[in-house]
C-alpha atoms as a PDB file:
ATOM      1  CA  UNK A   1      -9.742  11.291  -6.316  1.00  0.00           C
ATOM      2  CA  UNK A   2     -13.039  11.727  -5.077  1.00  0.00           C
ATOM      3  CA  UNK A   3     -13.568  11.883  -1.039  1.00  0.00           C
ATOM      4  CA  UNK A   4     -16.493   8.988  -1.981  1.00  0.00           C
ATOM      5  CA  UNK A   5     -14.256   6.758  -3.844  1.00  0.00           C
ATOM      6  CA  UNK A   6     -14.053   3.493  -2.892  1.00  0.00           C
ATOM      7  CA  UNK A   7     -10.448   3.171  -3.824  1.00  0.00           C
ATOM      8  CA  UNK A   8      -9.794   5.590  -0.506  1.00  0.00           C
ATOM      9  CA  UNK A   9     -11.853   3.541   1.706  1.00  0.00           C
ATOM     10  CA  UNK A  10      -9.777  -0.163   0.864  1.00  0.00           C
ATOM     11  CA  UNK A  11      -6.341  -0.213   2.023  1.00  0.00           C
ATOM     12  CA  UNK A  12      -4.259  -2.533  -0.432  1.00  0.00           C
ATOM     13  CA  UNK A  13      -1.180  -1.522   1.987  1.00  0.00           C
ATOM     14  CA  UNK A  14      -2.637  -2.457   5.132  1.00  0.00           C
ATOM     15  CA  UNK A  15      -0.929  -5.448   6.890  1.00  0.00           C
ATOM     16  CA  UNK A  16      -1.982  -8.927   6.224  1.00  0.00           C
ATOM     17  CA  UNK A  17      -1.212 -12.773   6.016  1.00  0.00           C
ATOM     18  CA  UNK A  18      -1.779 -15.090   3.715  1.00  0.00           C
ATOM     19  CA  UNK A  19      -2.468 -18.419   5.182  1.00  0.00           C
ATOM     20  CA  UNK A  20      -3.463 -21.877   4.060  1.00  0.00           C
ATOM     21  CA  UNK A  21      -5.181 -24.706   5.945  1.00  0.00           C
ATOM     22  CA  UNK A  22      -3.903 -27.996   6.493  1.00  0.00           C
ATOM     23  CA  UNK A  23      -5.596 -30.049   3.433  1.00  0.00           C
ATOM     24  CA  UNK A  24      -6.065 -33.789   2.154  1.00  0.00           C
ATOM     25  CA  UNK A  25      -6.950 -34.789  -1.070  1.00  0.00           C
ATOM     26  CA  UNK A  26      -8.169 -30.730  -1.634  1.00  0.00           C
ATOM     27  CA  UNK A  27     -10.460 -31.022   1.181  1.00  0.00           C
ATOM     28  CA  UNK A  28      -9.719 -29.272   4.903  1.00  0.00           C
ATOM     29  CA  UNK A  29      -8.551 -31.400   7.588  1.00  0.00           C
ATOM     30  CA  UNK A  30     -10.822 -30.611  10.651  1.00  0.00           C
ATOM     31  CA  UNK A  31      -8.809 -32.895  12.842  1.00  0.00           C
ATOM     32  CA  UNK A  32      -5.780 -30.279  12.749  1.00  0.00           C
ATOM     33  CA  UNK A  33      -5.790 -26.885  13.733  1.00  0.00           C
ATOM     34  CA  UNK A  34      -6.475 -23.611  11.788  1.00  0.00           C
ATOM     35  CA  UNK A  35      -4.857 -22.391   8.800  1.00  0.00           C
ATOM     36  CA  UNK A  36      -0.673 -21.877   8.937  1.00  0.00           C
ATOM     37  CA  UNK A  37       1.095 -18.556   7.485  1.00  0.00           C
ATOM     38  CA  UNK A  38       2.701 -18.650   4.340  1.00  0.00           C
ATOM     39  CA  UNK A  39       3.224 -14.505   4.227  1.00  0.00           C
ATOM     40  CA  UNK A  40       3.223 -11.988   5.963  1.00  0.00           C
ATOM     41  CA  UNK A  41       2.955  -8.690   3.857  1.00  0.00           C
ATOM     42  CA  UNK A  42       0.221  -6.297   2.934  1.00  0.00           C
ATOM     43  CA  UNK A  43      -3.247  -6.807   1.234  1.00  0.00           C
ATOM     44  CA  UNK A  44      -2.298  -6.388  -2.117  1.00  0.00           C
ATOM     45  CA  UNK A  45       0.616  -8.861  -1.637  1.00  0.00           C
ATOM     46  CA  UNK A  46      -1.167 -11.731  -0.434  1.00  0.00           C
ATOM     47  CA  UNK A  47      -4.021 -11.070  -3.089  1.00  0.00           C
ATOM     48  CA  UNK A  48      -1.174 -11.570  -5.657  1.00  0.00           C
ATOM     49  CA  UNK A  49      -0.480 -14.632  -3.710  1.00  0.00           C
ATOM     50  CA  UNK A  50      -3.919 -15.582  -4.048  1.00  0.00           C
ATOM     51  CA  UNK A  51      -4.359 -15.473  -7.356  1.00  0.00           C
ATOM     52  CA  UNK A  52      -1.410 -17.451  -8.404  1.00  0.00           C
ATOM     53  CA  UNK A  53      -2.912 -20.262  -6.879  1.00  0.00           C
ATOM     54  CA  UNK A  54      -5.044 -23.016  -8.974  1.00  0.00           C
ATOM     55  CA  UNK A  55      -8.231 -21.861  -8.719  1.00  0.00           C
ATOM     56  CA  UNK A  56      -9.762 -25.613  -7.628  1.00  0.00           C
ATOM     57  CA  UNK A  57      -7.390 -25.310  -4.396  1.00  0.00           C
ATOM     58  CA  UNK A  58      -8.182 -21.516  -3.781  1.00  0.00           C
ATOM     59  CA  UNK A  59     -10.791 -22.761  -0.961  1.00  0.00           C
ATOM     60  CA  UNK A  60      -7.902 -23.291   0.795  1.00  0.00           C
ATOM     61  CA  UNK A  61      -6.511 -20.384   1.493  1.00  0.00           C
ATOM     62  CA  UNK A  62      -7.741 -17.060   3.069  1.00  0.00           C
ATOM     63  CA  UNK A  63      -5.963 -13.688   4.614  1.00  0.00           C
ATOM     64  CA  UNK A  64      -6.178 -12.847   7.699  1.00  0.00           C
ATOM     65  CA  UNK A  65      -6.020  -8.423   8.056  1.00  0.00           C
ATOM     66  CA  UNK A  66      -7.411  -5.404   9.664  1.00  0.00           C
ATOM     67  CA  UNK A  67     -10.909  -4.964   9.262  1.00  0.00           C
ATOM     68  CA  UNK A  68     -11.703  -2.209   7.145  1.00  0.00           C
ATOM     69  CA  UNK A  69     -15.685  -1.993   7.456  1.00  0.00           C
ATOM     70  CA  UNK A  70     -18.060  -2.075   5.617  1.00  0.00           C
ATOM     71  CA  UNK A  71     -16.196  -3.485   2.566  1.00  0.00           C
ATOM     72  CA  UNK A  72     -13.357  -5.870   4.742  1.00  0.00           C
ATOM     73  CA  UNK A  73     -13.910  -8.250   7.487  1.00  0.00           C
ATOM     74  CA  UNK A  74     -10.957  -9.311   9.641  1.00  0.00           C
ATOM     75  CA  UNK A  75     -10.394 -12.607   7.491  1.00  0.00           C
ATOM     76  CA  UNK A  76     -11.314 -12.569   4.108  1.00  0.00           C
ATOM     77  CA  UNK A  77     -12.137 -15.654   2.343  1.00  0.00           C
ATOM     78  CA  UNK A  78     -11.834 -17.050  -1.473  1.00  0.00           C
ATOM     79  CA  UNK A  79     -14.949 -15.834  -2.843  1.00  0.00           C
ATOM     80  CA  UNK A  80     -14.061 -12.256  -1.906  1.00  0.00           C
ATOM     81  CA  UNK A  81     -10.225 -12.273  -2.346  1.00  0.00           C
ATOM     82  CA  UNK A  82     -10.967 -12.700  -6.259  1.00  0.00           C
ATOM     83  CA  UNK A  83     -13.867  -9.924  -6.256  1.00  0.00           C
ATOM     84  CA  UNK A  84     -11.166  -7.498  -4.382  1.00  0.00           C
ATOM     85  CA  UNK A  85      -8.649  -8.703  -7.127  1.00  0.00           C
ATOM     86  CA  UNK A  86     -11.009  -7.850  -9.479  1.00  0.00           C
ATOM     87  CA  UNK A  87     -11.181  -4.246  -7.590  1.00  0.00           C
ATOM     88  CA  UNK A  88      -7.756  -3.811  -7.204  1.00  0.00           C
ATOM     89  CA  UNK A  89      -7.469  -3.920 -11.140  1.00  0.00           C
ATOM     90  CA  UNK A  90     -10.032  -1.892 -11.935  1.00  0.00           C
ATOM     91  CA  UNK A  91      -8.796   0.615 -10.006  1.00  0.00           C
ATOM     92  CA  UNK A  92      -5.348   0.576 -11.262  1.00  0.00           C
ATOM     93  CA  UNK A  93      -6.667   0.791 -14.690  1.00  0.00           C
ATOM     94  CA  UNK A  94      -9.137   3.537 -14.052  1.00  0.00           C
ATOM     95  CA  UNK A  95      -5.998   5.597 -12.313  1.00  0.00           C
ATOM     96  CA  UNK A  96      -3.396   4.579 -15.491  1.00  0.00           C
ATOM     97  CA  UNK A  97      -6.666   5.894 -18.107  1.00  0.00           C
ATOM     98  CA  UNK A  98      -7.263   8.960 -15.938  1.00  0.00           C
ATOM     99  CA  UNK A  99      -3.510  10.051 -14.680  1.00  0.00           C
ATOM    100  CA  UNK A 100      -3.046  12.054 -12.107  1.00  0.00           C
ATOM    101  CA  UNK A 101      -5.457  15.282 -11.233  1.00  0.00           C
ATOM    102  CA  UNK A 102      -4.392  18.474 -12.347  1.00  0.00           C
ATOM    103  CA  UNK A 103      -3.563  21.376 -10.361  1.00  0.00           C
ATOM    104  CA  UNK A 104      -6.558  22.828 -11.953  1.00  0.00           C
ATOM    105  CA  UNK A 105      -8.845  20.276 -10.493  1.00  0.00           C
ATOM    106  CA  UNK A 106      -7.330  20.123  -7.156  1.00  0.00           C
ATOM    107  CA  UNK A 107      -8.460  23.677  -6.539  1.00  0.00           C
ATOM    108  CA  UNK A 108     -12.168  23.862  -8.099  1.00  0.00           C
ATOM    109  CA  UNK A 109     -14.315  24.231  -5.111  1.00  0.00           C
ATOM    110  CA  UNK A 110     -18.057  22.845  -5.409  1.00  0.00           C
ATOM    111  CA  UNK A 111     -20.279  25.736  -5.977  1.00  0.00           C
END
């Protein structure tokens, strides 16, 4: 892969939690305190998590991990857990269309 690509700059491995808040009747409870953990796992786990969650309770939920500027901040929220999903797939596509580089390729030098 390229030294530019964008699938070398997000971390699917990288530690994370998945966490929900406390919730009534689908809506947050502000009188009790910040979300609890459900997981602890990597990135691509708790996305997986994520997404098998009904998508009208999804505001619920976030995961807390590393930062990974500019694309990740520290906790990433419902709108951009399903756009990383979204990501992740695409990428795993693009690698399963292209295969793996070949040994030619891994030594052309830009001229």
């Amino acid at each position: 892969m390229r030294e530019n690509d964008l699938s070398n700059q997000i971390d699917f491995d990288a530690p994370a939690t998945f966490c929900k808040w406390p919730s009534l009747n689908g809506q947050r409870r502000s009188d009790r305190p910040g979300p609890y953990l459900l997981l602890d796992g990597t990135l691509g786990e708790c996305i997986q998590e994520f997404m098998a969650k009904p998508t009208a309770t999804r505001h619920l939920y976030e995961i807390h991990t590393l930062p990974q500027e500019p694309f990740l901040a520290g906790v990433v929220t419902a709108a951009n857990v399903t756009e990383l999903a979204q990501l992740r797939d695409f990428f795993a596509r693009t690698v399963a269309a292209l295969g793996p580089p070949t040994s030619e390729e891994n030594t052309k030098r830009p001229a």
